[in-house]
PDB file of N, CA and C in Angstrom:
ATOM      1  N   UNK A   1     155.155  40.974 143.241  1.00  0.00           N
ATOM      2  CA  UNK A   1     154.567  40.847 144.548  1.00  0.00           C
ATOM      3  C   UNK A   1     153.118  41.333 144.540  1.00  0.00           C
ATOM      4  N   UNK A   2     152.427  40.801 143.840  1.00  0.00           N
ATOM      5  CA  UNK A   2     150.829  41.254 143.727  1.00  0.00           C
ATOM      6  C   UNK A   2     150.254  40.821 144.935  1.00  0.00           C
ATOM      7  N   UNK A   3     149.253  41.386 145.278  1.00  0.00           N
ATOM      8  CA  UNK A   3     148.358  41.641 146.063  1.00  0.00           C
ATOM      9  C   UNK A   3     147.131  41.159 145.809  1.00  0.00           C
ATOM     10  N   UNK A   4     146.558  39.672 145.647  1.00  0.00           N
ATOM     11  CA  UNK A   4     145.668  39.183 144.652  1.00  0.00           C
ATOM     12  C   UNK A   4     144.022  39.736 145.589  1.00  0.00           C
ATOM     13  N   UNK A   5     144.259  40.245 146.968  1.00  0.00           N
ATOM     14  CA  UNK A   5     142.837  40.964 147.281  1.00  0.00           C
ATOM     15  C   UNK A   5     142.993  41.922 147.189  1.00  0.00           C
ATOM     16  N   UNK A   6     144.167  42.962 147.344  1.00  0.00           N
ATOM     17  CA  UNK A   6     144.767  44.472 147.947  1.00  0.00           C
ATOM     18  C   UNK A   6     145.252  44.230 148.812  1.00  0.00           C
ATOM     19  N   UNK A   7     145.249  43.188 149.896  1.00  0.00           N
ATOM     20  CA  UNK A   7     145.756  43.364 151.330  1.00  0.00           C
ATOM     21  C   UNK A   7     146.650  42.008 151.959  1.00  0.00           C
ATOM     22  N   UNK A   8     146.244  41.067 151.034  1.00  0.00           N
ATOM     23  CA  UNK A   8     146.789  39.507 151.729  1.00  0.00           C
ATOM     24  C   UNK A   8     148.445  39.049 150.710  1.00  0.00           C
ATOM     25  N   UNK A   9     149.279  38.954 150.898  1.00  0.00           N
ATOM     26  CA  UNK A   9     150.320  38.597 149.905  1.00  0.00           C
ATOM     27  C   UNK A   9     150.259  37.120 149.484  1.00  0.00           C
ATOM     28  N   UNK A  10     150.637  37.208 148.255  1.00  0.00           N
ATOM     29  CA  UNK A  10     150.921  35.845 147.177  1.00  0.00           C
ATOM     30  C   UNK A  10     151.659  34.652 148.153  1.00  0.00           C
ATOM     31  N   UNK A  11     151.496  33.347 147.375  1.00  0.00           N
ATOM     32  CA  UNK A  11     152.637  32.654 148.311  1.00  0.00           C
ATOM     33  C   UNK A  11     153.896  32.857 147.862  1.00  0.00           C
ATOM     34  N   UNK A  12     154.255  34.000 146.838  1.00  0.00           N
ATOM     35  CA  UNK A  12     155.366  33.912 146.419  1.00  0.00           C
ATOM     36  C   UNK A  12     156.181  35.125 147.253  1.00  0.00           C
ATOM     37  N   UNK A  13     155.345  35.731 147.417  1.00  0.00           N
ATOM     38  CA  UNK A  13     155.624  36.813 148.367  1.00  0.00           C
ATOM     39  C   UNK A  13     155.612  36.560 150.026  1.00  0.00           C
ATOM     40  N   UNK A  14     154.922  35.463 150.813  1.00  0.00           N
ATOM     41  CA  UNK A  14     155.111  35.202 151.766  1.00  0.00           C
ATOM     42  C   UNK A  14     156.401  34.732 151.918  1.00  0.00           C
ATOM     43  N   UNK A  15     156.734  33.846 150.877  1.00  0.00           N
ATOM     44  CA  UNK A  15     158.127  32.703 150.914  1.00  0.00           C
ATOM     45  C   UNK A  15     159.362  33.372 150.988  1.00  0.00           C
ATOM     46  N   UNK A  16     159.222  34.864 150.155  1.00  0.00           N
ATOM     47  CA  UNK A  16     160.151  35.893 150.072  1.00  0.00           C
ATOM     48  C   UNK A  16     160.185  36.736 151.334  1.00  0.00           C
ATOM     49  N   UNK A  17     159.233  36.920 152.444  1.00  0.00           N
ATOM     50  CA  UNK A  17     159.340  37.383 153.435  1.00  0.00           C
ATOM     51  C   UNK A  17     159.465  36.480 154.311  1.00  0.00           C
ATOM     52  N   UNK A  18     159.560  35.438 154.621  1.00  0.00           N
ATOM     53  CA  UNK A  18     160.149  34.166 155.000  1.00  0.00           C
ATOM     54  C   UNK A  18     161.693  33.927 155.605  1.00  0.00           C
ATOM     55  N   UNK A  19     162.149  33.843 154.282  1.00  0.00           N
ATOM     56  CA  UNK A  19     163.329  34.142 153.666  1.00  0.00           C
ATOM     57  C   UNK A  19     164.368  34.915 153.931  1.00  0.00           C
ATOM     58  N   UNK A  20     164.014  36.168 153.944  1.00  0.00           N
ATOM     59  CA  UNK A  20     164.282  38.030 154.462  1.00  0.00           C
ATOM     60  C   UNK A  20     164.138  37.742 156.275  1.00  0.00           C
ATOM     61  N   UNK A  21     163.363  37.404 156.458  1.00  0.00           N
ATOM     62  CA  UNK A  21     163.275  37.252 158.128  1.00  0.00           C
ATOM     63  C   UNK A  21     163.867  36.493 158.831  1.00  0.00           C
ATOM     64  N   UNK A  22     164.419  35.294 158.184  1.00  0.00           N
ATOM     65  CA  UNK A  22     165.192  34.173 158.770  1.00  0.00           C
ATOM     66  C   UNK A  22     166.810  34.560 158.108  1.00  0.00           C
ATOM     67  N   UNK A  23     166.894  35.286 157.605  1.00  0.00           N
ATOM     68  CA  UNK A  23     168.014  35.772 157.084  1.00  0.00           C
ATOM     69  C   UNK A  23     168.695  37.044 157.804  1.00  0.00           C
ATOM     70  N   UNK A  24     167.839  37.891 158.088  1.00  0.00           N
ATOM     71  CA  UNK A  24     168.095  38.831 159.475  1.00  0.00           C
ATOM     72  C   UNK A  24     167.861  38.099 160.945  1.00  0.00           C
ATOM     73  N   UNK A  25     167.189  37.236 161.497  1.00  0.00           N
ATOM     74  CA  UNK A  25     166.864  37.174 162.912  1.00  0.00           C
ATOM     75  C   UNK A  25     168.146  35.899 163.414  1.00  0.00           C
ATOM     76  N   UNK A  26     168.540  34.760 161.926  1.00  0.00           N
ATOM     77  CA  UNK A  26     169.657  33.799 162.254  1.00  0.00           C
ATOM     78  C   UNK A  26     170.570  34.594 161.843  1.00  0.00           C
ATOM     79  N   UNK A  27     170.713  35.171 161.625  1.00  0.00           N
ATOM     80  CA  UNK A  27     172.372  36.087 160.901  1.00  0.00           C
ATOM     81  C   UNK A  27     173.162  36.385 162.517  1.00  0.00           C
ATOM     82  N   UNK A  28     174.716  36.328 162.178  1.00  0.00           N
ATOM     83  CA  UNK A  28     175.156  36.656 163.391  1.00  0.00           C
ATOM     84  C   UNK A  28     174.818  38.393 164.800  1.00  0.00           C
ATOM     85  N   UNK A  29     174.702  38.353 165.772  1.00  0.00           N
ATOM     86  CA  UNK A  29     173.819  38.696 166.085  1.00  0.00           C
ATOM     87  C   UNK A  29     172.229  39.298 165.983  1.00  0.00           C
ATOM     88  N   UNK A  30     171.686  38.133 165.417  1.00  0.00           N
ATOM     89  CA  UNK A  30     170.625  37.952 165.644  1.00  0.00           C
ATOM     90  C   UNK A  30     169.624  37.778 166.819  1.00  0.00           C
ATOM     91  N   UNK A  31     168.217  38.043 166.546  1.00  0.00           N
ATOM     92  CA  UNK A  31     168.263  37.810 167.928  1.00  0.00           C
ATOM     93  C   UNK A  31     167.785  35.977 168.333  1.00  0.00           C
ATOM     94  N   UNK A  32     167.744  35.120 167.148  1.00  0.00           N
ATOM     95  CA  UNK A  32     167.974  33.755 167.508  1.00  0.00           C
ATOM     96  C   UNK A  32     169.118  33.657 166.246  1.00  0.00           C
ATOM     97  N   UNK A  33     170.047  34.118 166.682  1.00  0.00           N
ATOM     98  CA  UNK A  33     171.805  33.789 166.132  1.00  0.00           C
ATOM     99  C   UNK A  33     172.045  32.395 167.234  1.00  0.00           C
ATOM    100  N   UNK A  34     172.954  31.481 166.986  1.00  0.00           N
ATOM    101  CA  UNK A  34     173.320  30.741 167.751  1.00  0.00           C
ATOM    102  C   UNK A  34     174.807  31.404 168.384  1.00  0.00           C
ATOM    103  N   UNK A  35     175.060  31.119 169.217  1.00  0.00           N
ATOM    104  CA  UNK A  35     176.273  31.762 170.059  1.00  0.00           C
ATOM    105  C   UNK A  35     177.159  31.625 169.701  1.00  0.00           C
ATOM    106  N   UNK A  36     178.335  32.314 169.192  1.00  0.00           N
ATOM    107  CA  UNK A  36     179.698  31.863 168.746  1.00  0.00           C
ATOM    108  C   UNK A  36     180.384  30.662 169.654  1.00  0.00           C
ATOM    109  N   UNK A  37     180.835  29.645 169.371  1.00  0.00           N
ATOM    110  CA  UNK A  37     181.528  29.047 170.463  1.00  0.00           C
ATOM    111  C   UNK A  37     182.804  30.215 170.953  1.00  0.00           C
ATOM    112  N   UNK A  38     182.781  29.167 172.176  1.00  0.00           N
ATOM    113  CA  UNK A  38     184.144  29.606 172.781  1.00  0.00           C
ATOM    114  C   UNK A  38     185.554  29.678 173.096  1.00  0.00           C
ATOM    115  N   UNK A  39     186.266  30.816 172.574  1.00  0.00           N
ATOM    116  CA  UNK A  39     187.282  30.737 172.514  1.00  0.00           C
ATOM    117  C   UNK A  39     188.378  30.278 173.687  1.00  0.00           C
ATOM    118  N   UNK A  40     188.290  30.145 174.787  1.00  0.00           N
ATOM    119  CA  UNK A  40     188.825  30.645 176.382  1.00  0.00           C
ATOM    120  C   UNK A  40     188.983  28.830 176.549  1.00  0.00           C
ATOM    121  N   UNK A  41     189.766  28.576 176.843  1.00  0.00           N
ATOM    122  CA  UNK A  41     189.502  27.105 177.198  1.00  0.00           C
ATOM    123  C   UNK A  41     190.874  26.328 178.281  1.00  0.00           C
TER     124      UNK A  41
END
C-alpha cells in the first residue's frame, strides 16, 4: 500500500478500500443493507 506522494493512495489501494467499504456498509445491517424480506404474511 505505498504512498507514491506520502499522502494520496495507489489505485491498488483505493480498490482495496473500495472493497472494505462496500463490504461493511452492504453487509447485513448495514447502513445501505437491503431489508430482509418479510416473514408475516
Amino acid at each position: 500500500m505505498p504512498l507514491p506522494d506520502g499522502l494520496h493512495p495507489d489505485a491498488q489501494t483505493h480498490a482495496m478500500i473500495g472493497e472494505r467499504f462496500a463490504a461493511r456498509v452492504f453487509a447485513a445491517g448495514g447502513p445501505f443493507a437491503t431489508p430482509a424480506p418479510s416473514t408475516s404474511g
